[in-house]
C-alpha atoms as a PDB file:
ATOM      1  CA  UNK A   1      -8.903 -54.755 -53.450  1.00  0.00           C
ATOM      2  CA  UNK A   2      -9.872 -57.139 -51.008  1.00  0.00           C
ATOM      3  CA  UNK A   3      -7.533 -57.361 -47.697  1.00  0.00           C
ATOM      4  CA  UNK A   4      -7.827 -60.987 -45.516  1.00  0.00           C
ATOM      5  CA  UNK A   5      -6.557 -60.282 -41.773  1.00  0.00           C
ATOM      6  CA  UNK A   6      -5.727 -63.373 -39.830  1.00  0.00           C
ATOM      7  CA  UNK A   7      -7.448 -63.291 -36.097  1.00  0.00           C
ATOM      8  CA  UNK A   8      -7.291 -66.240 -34.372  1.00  0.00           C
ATOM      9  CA  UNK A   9      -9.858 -67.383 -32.128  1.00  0.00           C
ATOM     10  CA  UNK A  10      -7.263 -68.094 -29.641  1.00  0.00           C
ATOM     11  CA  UNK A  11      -4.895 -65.659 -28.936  1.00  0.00           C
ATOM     12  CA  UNK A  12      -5.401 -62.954 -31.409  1.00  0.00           C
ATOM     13  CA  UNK A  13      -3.034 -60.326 -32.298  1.00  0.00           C
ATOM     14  CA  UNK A  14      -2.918 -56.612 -31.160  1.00  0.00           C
ATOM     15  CA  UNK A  15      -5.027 -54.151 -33.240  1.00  0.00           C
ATOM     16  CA  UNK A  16      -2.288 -51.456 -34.038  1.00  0.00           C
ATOM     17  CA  UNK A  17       0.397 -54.671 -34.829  1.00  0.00           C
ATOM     18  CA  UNK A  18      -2.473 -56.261 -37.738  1.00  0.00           C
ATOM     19  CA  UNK A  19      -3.481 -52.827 -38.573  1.00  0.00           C
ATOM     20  CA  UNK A  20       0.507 -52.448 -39.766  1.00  0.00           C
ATOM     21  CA  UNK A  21       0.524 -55.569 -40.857  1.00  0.00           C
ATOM     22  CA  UNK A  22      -2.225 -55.121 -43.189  1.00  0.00           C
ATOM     23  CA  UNK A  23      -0.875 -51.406 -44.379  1.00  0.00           C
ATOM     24  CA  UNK A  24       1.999 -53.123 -45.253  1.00  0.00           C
ATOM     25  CA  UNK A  25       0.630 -55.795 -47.339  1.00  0.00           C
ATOM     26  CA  UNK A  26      -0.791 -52.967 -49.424  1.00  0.00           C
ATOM     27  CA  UNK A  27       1.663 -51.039 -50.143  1.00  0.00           C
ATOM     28  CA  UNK A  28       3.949 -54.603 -50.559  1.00  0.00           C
ATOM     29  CA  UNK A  29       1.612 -55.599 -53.369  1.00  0.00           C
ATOM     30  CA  UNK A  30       0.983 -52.203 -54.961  1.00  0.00           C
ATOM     31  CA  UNK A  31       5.002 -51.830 -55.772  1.00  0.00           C
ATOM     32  CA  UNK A  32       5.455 -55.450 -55.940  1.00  0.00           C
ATOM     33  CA  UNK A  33       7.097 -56.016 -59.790  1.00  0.00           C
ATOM     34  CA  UNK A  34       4.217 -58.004 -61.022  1.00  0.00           C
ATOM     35  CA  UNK A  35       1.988 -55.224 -60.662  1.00  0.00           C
ATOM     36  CA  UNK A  36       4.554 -53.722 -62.948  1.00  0.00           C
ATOM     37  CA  UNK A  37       5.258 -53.289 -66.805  1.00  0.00           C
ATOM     38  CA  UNK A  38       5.165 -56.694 -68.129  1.00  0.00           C
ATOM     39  CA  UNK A  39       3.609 -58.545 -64.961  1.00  0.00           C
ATOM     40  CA  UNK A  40       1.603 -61.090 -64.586  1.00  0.00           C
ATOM     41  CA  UNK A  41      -0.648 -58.843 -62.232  1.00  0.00           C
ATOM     42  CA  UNK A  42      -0.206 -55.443 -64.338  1.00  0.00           C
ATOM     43  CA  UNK A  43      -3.859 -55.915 -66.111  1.00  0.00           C
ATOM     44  CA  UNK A  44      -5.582 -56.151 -63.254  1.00  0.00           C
ATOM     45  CA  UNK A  45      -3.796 -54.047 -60.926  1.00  0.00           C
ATOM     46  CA  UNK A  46      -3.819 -50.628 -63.601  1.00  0.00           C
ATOM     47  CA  UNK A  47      -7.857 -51.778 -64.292  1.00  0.00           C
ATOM     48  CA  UNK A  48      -8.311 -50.854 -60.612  1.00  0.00           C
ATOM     49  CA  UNK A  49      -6.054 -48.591 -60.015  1.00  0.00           C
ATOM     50  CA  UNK A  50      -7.424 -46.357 -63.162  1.00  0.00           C
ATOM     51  CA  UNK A  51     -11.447 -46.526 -61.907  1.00  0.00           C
ATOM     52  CA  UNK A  52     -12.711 -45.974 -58.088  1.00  0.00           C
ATOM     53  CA  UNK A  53      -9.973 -47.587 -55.711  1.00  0.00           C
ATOM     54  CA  UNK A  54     -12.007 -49.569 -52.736  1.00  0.00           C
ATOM     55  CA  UNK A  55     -10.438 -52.014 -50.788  1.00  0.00           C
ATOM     56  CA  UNK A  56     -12.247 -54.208 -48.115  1.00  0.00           C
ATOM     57  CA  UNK A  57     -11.261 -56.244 -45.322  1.00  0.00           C
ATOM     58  CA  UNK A  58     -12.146 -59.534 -44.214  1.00  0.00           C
ATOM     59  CA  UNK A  59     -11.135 -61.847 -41.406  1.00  0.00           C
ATOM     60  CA  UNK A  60      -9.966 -66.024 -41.575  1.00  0.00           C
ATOM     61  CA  UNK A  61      -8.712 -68.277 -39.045  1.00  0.00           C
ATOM     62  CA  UNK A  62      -7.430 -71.694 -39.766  1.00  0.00           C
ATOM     63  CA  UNK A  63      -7.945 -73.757 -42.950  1.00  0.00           C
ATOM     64  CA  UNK A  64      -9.661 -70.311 -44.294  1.00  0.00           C
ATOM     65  CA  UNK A  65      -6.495 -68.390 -43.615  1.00  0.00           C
ATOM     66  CA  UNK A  66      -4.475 -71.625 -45.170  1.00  0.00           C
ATOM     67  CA  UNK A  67      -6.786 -71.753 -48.347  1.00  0.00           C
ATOM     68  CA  UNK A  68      -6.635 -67.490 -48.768  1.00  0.00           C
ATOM     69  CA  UNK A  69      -2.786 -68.043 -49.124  1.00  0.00           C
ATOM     70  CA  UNK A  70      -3.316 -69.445 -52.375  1.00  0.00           C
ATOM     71  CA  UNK A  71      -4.852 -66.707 -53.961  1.00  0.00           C
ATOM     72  CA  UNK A  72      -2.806 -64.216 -56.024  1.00  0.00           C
ATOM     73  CA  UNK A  73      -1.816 -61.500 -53.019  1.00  0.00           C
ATOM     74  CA  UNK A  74       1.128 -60.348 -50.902  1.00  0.00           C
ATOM     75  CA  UNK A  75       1.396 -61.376 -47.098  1.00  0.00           C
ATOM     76  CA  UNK A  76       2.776 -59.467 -44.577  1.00  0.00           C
ATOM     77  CA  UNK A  77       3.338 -60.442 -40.507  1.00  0.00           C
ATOM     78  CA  UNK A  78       4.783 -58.176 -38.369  1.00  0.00           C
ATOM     79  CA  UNK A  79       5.031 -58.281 -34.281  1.00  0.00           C
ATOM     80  CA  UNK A  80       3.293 -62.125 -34.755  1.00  0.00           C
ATOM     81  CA  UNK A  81       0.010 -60.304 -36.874  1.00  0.00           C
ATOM     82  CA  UNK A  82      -0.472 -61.416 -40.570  1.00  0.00           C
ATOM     83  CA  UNK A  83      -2.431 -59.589 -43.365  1.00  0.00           C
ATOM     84  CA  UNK A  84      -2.430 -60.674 -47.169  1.00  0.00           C
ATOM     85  CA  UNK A  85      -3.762 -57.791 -49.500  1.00  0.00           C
ATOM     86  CA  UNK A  86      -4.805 -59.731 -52.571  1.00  0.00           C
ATOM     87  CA  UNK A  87      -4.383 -58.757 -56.700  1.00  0.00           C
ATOM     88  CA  UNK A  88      -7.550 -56.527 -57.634  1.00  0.00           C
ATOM     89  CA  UNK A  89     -10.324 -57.287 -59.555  1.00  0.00           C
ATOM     90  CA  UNK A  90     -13.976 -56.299 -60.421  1.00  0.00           C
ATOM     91  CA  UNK A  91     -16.867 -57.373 -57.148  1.00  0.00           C
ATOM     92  CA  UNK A  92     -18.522 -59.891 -59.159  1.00  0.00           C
ATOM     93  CA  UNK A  93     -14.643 -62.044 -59.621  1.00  0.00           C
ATOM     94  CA  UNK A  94     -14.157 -62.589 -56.233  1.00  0.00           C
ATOM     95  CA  UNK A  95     -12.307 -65.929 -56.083  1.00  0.00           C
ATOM     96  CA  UNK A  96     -15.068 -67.865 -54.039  1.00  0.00           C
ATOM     97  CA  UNK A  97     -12.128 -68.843 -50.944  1.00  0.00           C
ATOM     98  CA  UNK A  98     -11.857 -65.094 -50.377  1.00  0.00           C
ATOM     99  CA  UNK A  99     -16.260 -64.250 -50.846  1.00  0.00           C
ATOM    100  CA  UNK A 100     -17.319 -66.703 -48.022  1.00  0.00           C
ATOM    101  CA  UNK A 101     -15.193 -64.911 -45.409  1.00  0.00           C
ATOM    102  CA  UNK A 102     -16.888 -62.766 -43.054  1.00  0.00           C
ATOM    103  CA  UNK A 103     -16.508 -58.300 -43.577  1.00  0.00           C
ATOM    104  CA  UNK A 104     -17.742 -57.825 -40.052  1.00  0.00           C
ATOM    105  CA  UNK A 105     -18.213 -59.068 -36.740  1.00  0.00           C
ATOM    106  CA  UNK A 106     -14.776 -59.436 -34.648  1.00  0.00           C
ATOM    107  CA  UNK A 107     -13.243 -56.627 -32.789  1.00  0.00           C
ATOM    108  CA  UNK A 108      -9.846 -56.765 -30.773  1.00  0.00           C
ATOM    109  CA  UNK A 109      -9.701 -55.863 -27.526  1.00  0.00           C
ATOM    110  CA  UNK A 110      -7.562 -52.193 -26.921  1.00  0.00           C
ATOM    111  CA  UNK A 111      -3.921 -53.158 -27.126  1.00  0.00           C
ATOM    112  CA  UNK A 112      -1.186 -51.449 -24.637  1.00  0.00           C
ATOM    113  CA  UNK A 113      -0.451 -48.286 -26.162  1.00  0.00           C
ATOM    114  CA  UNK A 114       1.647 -48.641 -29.697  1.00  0.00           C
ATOM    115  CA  UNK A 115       5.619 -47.371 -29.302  1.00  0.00           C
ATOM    116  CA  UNK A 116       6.218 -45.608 -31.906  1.00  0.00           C
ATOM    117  CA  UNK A 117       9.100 -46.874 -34.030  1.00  0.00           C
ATOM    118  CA  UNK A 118      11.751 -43.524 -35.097  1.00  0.00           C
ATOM    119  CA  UNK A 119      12.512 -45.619 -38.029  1.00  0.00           C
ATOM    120  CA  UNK A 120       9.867 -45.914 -39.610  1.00  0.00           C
ATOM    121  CA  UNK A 121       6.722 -44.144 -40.946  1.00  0.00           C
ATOM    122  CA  UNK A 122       3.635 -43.646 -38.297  1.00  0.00           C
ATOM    123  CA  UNK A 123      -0.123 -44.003 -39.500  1.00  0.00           C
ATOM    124  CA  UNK A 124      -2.252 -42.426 -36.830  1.00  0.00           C
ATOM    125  CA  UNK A 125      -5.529 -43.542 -36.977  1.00  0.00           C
ATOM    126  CA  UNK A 126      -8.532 -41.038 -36.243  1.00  0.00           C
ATOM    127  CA  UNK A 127      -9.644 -42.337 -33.005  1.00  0.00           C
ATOM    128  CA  UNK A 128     -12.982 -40.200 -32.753  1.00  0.00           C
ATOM    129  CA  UNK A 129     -14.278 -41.980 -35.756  1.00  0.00           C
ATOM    130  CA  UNK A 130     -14.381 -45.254 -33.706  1.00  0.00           C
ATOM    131  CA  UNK A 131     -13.949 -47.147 -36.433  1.00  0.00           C
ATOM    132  CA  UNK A 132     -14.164 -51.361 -36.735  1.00  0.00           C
ATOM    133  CA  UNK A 133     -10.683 -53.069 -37.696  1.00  0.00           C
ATOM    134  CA  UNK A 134     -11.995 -54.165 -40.921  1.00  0.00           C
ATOM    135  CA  UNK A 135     -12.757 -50.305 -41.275  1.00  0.00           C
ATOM    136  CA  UNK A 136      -9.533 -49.204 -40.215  1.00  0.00           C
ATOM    137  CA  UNK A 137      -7.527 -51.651 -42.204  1.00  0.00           C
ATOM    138  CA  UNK A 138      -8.857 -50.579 -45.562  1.00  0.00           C
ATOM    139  CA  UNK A 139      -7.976 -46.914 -44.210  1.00  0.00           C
ATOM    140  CA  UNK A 140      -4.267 -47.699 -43.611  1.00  0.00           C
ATOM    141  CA  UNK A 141      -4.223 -49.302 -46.521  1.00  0.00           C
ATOM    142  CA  UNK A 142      -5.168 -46.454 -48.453  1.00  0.00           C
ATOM    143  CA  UNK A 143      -2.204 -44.348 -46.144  1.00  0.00           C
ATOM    144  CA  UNK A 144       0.316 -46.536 -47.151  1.00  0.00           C
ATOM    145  CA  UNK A 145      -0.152 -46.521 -50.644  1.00  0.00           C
ATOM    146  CA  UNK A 146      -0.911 -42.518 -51.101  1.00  0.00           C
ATOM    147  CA  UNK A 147       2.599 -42.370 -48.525  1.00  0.00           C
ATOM    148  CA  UNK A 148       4.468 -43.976 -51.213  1.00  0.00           C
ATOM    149  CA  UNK A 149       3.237 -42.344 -53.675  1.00  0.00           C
ATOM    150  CA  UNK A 150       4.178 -39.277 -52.283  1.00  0.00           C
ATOM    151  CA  UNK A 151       7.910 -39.964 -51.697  1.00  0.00           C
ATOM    152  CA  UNK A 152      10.989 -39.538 -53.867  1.00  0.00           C
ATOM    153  CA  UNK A 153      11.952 -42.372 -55.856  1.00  0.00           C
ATOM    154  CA  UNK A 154      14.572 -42.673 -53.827  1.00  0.00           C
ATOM    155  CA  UNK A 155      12.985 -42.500 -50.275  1.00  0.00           C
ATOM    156  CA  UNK A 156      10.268 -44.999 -51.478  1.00  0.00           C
ATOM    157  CA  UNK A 157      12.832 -47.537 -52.444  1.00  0.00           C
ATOM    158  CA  UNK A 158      14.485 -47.038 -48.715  1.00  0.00           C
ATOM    159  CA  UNK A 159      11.235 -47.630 -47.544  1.00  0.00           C
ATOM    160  CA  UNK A 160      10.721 -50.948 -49.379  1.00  0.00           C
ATOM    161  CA  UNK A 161      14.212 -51.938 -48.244  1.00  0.00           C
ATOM    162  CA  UNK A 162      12.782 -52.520 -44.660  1.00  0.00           C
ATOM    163  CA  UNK A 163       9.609 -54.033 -45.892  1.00  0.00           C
ATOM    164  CA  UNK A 164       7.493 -51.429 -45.656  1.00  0.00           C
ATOM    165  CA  UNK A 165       7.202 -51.585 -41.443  1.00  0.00           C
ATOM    166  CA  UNK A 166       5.364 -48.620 -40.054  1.00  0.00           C
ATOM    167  CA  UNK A 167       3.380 -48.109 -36.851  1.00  0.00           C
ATOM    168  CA  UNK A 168      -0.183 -47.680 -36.614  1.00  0.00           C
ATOM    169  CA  UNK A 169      -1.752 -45.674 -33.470  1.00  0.00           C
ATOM    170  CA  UNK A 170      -4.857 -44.261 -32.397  1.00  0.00           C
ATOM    171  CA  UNK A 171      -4.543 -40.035 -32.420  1.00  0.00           C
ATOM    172  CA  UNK A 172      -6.335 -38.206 -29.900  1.00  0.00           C
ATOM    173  CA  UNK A 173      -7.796 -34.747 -30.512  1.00  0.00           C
ATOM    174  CA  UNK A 174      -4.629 -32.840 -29.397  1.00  0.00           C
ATOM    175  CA  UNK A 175      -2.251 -34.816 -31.796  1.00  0.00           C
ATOM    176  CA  UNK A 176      -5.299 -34.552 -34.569  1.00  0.00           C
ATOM    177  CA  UNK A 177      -4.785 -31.031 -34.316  1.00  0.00           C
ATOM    178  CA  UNK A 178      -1.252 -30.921 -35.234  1.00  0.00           C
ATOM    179  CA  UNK A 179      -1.777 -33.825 -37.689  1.00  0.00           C
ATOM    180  CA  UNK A 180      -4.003 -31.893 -39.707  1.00  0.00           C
ATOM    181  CA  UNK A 181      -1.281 -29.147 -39.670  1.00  0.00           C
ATOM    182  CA  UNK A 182       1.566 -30.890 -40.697  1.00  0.00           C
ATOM    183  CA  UNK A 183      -0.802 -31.966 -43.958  1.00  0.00           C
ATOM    184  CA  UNK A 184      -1.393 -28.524 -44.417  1.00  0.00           C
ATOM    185  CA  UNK A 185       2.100 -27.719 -44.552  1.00  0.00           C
ATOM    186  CA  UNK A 186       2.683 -30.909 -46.779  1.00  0.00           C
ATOM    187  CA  UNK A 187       5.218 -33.021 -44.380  1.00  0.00           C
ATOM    188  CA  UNK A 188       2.152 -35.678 -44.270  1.00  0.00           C
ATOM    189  CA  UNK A 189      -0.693 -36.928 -46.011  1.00  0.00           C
ATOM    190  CA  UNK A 190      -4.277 -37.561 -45.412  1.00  0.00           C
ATOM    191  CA  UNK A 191      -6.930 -39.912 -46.254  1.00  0.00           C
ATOM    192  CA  UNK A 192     -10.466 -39.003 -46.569  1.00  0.00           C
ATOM    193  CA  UNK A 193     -13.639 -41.442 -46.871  1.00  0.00           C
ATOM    194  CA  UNK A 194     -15.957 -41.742 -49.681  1.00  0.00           C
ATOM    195  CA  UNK A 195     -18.269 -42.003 -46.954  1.00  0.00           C
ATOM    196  CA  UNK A 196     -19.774 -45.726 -48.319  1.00  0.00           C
ATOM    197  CA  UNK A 197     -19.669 -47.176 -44.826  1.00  0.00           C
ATOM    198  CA  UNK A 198     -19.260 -46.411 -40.911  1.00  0.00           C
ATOM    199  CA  UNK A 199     -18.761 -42.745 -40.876  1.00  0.00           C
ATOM    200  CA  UNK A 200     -19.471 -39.853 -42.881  1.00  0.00           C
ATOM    201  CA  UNK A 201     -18.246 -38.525 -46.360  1.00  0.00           C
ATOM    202  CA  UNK A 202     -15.173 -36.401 -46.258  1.00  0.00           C
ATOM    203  CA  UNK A 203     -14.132 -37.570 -42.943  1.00  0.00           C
ATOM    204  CA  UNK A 204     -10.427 -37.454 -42.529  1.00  0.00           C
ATOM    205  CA  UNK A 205      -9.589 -40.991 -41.231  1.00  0.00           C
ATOM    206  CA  UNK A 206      -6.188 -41.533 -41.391  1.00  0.00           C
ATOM    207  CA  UNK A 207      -2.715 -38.994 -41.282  1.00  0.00           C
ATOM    208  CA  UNK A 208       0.620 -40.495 -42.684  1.00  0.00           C
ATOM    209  CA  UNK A 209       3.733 -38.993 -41.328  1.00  0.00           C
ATOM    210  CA  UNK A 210       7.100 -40.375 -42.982  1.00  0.00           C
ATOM    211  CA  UNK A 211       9.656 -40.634 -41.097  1.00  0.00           C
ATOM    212  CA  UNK A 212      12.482 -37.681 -41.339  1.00  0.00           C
ATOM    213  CA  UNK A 213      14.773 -40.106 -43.411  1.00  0.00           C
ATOM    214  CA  UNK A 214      11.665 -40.582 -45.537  1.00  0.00           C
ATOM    215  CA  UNK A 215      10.333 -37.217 -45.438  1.00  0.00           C
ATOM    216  CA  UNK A 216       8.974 -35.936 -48.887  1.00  0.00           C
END
């Protein structure tokens, strides 16, 4: 799955607001109804789903941002930050508007520190890993979608009902700690890297914890 985040040259958006941005876009598109039975997305959405689920991220500002809009994907903005998560599909199909846009190379300079919304799910972010943005958005994307996955019917229908908002922030080693607890006890759930790029195989990178209206 390939993930466009929009940072502007001038006056670019706050890391945790495009990392939720681009979590949300994920998750959007994974329960959007064209992914669904009968969809016009459905083919190519179960073909990835059913092999080795990868997602990167790139960056576009401008007419490259403009021109990535009309590629088959979901868009989400929240707190002025935009992310479009596009339909899946093999490497080698990469619609050429999306392939010329950079992986790497722009970082955001450390936001205020993130409020954390009661309403709504929190995806804390291993900050020890120091990972890029591009990094980090492919890892909240992969939280969002195993957070949905992992809730009622019900609860993940609630969810989509306020668009799938949830806050991203930076854990430090004391809230790791309990993190990694409350996955143990299964009130949240984890992601751990392949280990293809940035840090190390197995490394837990992300920790979803739904909110108590969303619990599991």
């Amino acid at each position: 799955m390939q993930m466009v985040l929009h940072i502007p040259k001038n006056d670019p958006p706050g890391r945790g607001a495009l990392l939720a941005a681009a979590a949300s876009a994920v998750v959007a598109l994974c329960l959007d109804e064209r992914v669904g039975p009968g969809g016009e997305w459905e083919e190519r959405y179960l073909t990835w789903k059913r092999s080795r689920i990868r997602k990167v991220a790139r960056r576009a500002r401008g007419a490259q941002w403009l021109a990535a809009q009309e590629v088959d994907g979901v868009t989400v903005e929240f707190e002025g930050a935009q992310a479009r998560a596009f339909v899946p599909g093999p490497v080698g199909a990469i619609d050429p508007r999306i392939k010329r846009l950079q992986i790497s190379g722009t970082e955001l300079p450390e936001a205020e520190p993130i409020a954390i919304d009661p309403e709504s799910p929190v995806l804390w972010v291993n900050a020890e890993l120091g990972m890029t943005v591009g990094k980090a958005a492919a890892q909240v994307g992969h939280a969002s979608m195993l957070l949905a996955g992992a809730l009622p019917v019900a609860r993940a229908y609630a969810w989509a009902a306020q668009g799938f908002r949830c806050t991203v922030a930076d854990a430090d080693p004391g809230q790791w700690s309990e993190l990694r607890r409350r996955v143990a006890q299964g009130s949240a759930v984890a992601v751990r890297d392949a280990g293809f790029t940035e840090v190390a195989p197995g490394s837990t990178t992300v920790i979803a914890v739904p909110v108590p209206g969303l619990s599991q």
